[in-house]
Protein backbone atom coordinates (compact mmCIF):
# COMPACT_ATOMS: atom_id res chain seq x y z
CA UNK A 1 -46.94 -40.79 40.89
CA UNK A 2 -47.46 -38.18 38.38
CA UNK A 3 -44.89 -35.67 37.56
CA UNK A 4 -46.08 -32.39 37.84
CA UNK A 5 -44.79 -30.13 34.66
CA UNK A 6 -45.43 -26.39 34.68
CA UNK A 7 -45.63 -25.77 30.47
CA UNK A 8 -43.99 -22.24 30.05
CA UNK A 9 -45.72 -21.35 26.63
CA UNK A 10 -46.03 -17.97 27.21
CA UNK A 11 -43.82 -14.30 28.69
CA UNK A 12 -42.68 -15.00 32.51
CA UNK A 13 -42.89 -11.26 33.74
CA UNK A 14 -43.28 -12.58 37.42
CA UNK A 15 -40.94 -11.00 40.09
CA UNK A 16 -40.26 -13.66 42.67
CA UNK A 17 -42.25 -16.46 40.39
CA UNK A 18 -41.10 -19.96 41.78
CA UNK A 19 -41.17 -23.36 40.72
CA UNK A 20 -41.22 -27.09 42.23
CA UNK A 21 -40.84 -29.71 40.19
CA UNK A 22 -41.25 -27.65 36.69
CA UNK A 23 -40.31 -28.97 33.42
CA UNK A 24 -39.10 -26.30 30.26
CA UNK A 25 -41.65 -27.68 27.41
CA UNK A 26 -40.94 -24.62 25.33
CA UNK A 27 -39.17 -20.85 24.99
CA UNK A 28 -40.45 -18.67 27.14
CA UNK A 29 -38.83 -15.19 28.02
CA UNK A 30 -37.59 -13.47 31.26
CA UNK A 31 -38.42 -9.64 30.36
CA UNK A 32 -37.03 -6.81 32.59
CA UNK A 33 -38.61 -6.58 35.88
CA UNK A 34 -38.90 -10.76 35.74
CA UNK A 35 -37.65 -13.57 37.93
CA UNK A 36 -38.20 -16.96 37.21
CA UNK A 37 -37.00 -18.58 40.48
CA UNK A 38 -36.54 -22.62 41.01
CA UNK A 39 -36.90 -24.61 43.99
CA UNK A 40 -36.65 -28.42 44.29
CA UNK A 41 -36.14 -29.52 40.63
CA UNK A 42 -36.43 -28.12 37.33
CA UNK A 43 -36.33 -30.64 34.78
CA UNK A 44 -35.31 -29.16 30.97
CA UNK A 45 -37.30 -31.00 28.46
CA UNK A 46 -37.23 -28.89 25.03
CA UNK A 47 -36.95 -25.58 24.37
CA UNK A 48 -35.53 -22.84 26.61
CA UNK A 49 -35.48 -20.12 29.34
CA UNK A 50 -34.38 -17.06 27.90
CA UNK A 51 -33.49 -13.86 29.99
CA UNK A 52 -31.98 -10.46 29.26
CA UNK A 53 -28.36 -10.32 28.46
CA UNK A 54 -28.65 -6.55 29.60
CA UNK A 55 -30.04 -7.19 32.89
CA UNK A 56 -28.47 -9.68 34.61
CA UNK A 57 -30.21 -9.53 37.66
CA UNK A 58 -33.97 -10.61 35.82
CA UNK A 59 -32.79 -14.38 35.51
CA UNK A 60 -33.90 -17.92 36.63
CA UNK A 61 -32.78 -18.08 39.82
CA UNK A 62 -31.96 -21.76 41.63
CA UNK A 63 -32.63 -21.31 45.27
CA UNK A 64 -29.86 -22.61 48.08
CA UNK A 65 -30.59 -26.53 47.86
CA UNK A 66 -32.83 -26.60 44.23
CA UNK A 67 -31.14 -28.63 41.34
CA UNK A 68 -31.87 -29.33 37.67
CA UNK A 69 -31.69 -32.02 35.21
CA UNK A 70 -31.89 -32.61 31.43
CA UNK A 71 -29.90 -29.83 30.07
CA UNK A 72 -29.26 -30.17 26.33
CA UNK A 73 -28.28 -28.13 23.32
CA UNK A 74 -31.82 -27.99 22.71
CA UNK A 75 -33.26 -26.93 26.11
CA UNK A 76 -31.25 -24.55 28.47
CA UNK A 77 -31.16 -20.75 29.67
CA UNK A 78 -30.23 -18.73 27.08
CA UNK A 79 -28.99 -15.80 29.13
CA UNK A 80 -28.54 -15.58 33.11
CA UNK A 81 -28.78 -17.85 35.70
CA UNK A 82 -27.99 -17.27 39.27
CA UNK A 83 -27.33 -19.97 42.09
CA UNK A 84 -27.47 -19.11 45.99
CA UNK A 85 -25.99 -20.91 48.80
CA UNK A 86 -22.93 -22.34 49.81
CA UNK A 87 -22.42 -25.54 47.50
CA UNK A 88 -21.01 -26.11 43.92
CA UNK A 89 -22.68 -25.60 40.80
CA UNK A 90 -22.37 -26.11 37.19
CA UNK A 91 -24.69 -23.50 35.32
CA UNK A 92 -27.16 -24.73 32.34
CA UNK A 93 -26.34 -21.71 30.24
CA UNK A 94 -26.11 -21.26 26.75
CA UNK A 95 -26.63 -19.14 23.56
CA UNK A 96 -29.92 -21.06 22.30
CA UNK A 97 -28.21 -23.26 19.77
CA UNK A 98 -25.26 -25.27 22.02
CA UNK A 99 -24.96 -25.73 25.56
CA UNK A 100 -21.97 -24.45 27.33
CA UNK A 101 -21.84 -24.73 30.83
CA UNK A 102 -19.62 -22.69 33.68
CA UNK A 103 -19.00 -24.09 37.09
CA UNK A 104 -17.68 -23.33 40.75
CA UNK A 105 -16.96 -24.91 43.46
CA UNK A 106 -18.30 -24.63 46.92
CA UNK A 107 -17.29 -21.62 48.26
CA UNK A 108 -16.81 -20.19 51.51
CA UNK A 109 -19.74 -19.24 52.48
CA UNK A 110 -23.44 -18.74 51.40
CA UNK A 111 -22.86 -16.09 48.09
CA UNK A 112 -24.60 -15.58 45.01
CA UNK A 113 -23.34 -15.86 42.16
CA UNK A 114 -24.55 -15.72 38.01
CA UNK A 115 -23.48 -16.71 34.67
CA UNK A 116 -24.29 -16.37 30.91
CA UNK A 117 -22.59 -17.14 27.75
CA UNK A 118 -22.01 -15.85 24.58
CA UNK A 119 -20.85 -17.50 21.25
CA UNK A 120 -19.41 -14.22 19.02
CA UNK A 121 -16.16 -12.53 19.50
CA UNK A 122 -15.05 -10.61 22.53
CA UNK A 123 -13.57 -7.81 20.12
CA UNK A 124 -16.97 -7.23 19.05
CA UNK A 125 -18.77 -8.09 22.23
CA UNK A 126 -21.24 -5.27 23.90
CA UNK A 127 -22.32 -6.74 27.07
CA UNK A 128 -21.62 -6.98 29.59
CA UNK A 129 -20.65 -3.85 31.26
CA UNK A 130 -16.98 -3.25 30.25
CA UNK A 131 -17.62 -4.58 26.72
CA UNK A 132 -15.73 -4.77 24.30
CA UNK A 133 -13.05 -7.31 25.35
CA UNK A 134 -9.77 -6.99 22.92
CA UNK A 135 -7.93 -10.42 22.13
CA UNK A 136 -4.89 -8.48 21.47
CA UNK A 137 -4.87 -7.21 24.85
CA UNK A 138 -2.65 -9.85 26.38
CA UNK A 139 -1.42 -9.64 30.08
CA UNK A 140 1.80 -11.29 31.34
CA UNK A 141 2.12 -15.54 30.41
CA UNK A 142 -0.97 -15.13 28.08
CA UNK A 143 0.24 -15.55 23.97
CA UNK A 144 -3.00 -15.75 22.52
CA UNK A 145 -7.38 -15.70 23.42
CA UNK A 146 -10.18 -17.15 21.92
CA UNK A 147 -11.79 -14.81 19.49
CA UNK A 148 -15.02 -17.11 19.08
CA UNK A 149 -16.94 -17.07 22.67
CA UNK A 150 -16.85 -15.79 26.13
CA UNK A 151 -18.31 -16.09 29.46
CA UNK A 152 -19.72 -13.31 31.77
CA UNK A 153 -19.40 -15.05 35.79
CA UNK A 154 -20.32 -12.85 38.59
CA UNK A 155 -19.74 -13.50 42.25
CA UNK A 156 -17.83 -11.85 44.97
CA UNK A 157 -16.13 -15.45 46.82
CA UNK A 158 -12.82 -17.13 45.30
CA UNK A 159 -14.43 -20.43 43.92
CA UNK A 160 -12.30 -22.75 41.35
CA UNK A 161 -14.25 -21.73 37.98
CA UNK A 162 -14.53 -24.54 35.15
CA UNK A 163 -15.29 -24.05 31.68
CA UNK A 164 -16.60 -26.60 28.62
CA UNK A 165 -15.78 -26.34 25.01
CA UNK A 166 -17.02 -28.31 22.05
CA UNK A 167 -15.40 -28.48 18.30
CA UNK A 168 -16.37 -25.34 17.38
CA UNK A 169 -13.91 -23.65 20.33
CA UNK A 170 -10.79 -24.77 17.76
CA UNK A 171 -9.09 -24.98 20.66
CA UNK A 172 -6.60 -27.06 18.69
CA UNK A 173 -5.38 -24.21 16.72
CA UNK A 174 -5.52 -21.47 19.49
CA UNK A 175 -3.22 -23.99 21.14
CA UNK A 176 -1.18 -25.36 18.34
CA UNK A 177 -2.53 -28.81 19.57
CA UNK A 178 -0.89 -29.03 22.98
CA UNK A 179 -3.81 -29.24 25.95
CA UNK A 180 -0.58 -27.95 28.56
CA UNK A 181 -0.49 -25.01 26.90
CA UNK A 182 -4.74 -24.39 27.63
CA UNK A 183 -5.46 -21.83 30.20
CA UNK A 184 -8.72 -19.95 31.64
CA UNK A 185 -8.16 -15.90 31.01
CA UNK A 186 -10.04 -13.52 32.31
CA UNK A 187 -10.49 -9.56 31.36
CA UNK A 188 -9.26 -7.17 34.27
CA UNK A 189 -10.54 -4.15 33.06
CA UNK A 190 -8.37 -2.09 35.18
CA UNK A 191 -5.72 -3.78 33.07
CA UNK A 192 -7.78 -3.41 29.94
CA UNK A 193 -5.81 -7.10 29.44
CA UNK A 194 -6.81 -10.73 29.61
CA UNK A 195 -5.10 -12.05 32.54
CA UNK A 196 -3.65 -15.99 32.69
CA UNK A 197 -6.04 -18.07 35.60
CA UNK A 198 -4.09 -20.86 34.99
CA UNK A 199 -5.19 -24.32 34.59
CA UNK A 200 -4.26 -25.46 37.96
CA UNK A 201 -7.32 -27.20 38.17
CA UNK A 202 -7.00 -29.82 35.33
CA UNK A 203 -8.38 -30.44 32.06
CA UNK A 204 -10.46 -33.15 30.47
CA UNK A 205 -11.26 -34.03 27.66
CA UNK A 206 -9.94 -33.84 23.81
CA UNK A 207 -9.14 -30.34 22.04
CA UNK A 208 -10.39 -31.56 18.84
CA UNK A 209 -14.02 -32.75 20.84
CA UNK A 210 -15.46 -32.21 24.13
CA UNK A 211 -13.24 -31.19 27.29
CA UNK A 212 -13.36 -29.19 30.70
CA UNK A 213 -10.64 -26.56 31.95
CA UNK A 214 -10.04 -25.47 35.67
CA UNK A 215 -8.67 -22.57 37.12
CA UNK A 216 -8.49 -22.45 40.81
CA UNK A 217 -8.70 -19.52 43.24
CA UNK A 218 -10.93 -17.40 40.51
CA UNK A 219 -12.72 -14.19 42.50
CA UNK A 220 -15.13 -13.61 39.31
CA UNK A 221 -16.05 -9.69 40.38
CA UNK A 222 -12.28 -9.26 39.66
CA UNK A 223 -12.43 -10.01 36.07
CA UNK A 224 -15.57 -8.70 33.22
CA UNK A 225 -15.34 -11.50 30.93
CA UNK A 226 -13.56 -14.94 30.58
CA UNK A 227 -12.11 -17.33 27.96
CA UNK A 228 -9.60 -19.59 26.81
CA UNK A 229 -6.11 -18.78 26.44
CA UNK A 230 -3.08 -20.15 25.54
CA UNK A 231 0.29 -19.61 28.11
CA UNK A 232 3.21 -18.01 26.88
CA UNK A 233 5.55 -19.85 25.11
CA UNK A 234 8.89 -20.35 27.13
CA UNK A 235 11.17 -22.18 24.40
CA UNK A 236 12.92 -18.57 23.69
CA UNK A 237 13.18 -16.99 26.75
CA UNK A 238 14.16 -13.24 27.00
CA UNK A 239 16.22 -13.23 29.96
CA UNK A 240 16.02 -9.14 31.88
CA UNK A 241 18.31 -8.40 34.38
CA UNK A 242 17.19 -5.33 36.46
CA UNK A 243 19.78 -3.90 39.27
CA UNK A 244 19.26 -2.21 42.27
CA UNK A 245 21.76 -0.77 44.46
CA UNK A 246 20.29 2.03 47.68
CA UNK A 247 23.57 3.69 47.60
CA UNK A 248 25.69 4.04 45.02
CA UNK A 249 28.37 6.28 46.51
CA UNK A 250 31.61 4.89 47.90
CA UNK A 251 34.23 6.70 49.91
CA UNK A 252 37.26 5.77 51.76
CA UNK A 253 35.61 4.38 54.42
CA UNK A 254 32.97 3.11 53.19
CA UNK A 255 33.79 0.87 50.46
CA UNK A 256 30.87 -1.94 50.16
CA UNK A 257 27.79 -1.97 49.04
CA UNK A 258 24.94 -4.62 48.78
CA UNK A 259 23.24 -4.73 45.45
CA UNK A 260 20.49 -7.02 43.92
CA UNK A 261 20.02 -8.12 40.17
CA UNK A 262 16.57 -9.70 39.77
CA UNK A 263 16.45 -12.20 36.83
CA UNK A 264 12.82 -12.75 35.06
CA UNK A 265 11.52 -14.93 32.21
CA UNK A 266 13.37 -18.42 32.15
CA UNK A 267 12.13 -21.85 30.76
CA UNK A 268 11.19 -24.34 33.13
CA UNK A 269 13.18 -27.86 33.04
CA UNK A 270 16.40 -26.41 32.73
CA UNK A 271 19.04 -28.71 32.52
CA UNK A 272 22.94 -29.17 33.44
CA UNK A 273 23.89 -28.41 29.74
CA UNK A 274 21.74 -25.32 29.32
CA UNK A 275 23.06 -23.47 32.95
CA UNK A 276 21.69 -19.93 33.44
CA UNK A 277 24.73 -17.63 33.40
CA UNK A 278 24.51 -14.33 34.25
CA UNK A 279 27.75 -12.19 34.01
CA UNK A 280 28.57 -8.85 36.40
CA UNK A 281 31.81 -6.85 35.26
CA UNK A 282 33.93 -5.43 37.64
CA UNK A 283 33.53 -1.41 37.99
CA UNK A 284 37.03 -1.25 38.57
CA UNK A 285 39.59 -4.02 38.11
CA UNK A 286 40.41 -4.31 41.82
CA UNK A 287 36.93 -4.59 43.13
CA UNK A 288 35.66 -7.74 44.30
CA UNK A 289 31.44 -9.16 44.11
CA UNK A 290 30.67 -11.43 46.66
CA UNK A 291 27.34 -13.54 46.93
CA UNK A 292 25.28 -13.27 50.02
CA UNK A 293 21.95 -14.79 51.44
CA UNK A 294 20.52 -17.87 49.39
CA UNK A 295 22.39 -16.49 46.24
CA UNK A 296 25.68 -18.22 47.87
CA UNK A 297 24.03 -21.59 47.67
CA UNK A 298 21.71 -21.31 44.09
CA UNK A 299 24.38 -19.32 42.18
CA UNK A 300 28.23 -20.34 41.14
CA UNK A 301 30.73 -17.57 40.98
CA UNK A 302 33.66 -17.11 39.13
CA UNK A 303 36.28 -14.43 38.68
CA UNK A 304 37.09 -14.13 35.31
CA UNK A 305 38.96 -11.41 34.73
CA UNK A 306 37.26 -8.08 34.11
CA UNK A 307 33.83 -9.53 35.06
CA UNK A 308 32.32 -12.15 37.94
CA UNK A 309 30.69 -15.55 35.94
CA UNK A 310 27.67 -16.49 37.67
CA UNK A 311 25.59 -19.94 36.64
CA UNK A 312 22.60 -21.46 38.01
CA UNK A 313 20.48 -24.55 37.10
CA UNK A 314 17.53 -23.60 38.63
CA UNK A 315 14.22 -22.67 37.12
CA UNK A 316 13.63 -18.77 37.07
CA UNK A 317 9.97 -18.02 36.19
CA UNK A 318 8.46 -15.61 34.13
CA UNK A 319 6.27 -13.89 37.42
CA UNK A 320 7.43 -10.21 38.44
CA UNK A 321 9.30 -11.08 41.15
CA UNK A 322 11.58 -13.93 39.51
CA UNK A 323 15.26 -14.12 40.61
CA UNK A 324 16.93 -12.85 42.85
CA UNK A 325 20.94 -12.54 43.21
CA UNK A 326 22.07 -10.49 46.21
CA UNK A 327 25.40 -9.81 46.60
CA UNK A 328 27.73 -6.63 47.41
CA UNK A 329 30.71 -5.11 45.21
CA UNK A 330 33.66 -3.37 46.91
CA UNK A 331 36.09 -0.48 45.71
CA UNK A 332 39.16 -0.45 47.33
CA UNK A 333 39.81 2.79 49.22
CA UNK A 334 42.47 4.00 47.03
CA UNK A 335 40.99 4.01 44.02
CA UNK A 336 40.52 7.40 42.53
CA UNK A 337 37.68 9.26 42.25
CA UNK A 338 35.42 9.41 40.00
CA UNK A 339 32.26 7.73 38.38
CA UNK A 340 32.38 3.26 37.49
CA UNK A 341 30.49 1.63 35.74
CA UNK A 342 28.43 -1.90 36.93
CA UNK A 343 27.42 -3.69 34.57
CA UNK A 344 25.18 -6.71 34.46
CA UNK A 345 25.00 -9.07 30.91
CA UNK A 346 23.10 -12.29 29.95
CA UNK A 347 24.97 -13.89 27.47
CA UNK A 348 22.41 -14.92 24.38
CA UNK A 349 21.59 -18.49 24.25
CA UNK A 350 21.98 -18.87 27.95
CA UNK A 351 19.82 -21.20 29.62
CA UNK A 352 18.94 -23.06 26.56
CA UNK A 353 17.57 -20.12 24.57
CA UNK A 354 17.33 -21.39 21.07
CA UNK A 355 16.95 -17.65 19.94
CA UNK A 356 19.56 -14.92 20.05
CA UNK A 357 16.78 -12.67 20.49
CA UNK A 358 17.82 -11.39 24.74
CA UNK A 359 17.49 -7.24 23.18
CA UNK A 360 16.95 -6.60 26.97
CA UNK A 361 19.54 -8.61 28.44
CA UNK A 362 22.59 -5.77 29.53
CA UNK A 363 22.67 -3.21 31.95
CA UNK A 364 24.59 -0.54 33.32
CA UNK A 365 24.69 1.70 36.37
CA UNK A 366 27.18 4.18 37.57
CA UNK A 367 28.88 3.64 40.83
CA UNK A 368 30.38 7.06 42.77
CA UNK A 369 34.10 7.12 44.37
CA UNK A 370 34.34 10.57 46.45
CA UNK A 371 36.75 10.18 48.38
């Protein structure tokens, strides 16, 4: 049987223009007010499909169910493309010179979503809408972003979003060669920061070549723009202790109180050499600091002296929440009154910190005897 090619030599200005079994001979245009819509197969040849970046919505549109083939460097959409339906898709989007594709998986349920690409720097980027994206704008875990390309992905569902590079991503230098350290980042522009997606999804691939990069649990309306990142570096942590205490009066008969230190910002892998130690001094030299809750089991605790020794070998990560220590202090009901002092202190190099560099790492609050 003959295949049936639709030759697109000239401006596609059709709203709602479809195709079956179409082949891309040569570059046509979507202008504004166009749709160039795909059902069944579309089979890219040479040449491509180019739509405007400033109107995302005029784009070649695959139906729910229609496919594509033969997607090259040298025949793609330059521009949009949007998918409906309720199965995954990789996008044949690029910038008219390379071929970089975005994917999701299936989501949910029937959505549309759309995609486009662009090969220039997000500091200099003006579409799409939030434009420009800063590189130095880094949110929490992210140390560095690619200042060479960017994706725009649009859709409203949670879908696992993959990305491609090629040699000219230098993804070997943004990540000082080490693939773990590769994560998707996207710009929250409530945050004005490019946000760490993770990489939970896997890699493939070779920095120095051709690879793919997964994040999972991406909603794309969340974020303007994504990109490669690299994660944090966690060889120097900067252990932060940060103390709260809902009452910090005492009186004669009331002469405990439960406080929490939250830890942040530790290494992974930690090891029985390299414990986490974590000192609280006494706010007067009677009182006593007992652990409660899980604390009792995770942490040690020591008297030393003027100050409690706590150690831990467990992981604390770098996320908001962290570490946890509850525990309560007591001043004994003859002491006199007058304002203590609790103090919390990481000692440098603790956990395997190979930098002395914890400028966060002590604390103080003032405790109240009245009575």
């Amino acid at each position: 049987m003959k295949k049936l090619y639709v030759l697109l030599l000239m401006v596609c200005a059709w709203t709602g223009a479809y195709s079956q079994g179409s082949g891309v001979h040569s570059t046509s245009q979507v202008h504004p007010g166009g749709h160039y819509g795909v059902y069944g197969s579309l089979l890219f040849n040479s040449g491509y499909l180019v739509t405007p970046r400033s109107s995302p919505t005029n784009n070649v549109y695959f139906t729910d169910g229609s496919a594509y083939s033969g997607a090259s460097d040298g025949s793609h959409i330059d521009g949009y493309a949007e998918k409906a339906g309720n199965t995954a898709f990789t996008f044949p989007i690029g910038n008219g010179a390379k071929l970089r594709t975005a994917g999701i998986s299936a989501p949910a349920a029937a959505a549309n979503f759309k995609a486009a690409y662009w090969f220039e720097n997000p500091n200099a980027a003006t579409l799409p809408a939030g434009a420009p994206f800063p590189v130095s704008n880094l949110g929490t875990g992210v140390s560095a972003v690619s200042s060479l390309e960017y994706w725009d992905v649009d859709g409203a569902l949670s879908v696992n979003l993959t990305l491609t590079w090629d040699a000219a991503s230098n993804l070997s230098v943004l990540t000082s060669g080490t693939i773990a350290n590769l994560v998707v980042v996207g710009y929250n522009t409530t945050t004005a920061k490019w946000e760490s997606l993770g990489n939970a999804g896997g890699t493939t691939g070779a920095l120095a070549t051709t690879g793919t990069i997964t994040a999972n649990g991406v909603t794309p309306d969340n974020y303007a723009a994504f990109t490669f990142g690299t994660s944090a570096a966690a060889t120097t942590p900067d252990l932060r202790p940060f103390t709260i205490m809902p009452n910090v009066t005492f009186s004669t008969t009331e002469t405990v109180r439960p406080f929490t230190v939250r830890l942040r910002n530790m290494r992974t892998g930690t090891v029985a050499s390299d414990l986490i130690t974590v000192r609280v001094y006494k706010p007067t030299p009677s009182s006593v600091i007992a652990l409660t809750g899980a604390s009792a089991a995770e942490w040690t605790i020591t008297n030393s002296g003027t100050y409690y020794t706590l150690t831990t070998n467990t992981d604390i990560p770098a996320s908001p929440l962290g570490n946890s220590i509850t525990a309560t202090v007591s001043i004994a009901s003859a002491t006199p009154s007058g304002t203590y002092p609790l103090r919390v202190f990481i000692p440098d190099l603790s956990g395997g910190e190979v930098v002395a560099d914890n400028v966060n790492n002590n604390l103080i609050i003032q405790v109240f005897k009245n009575m």
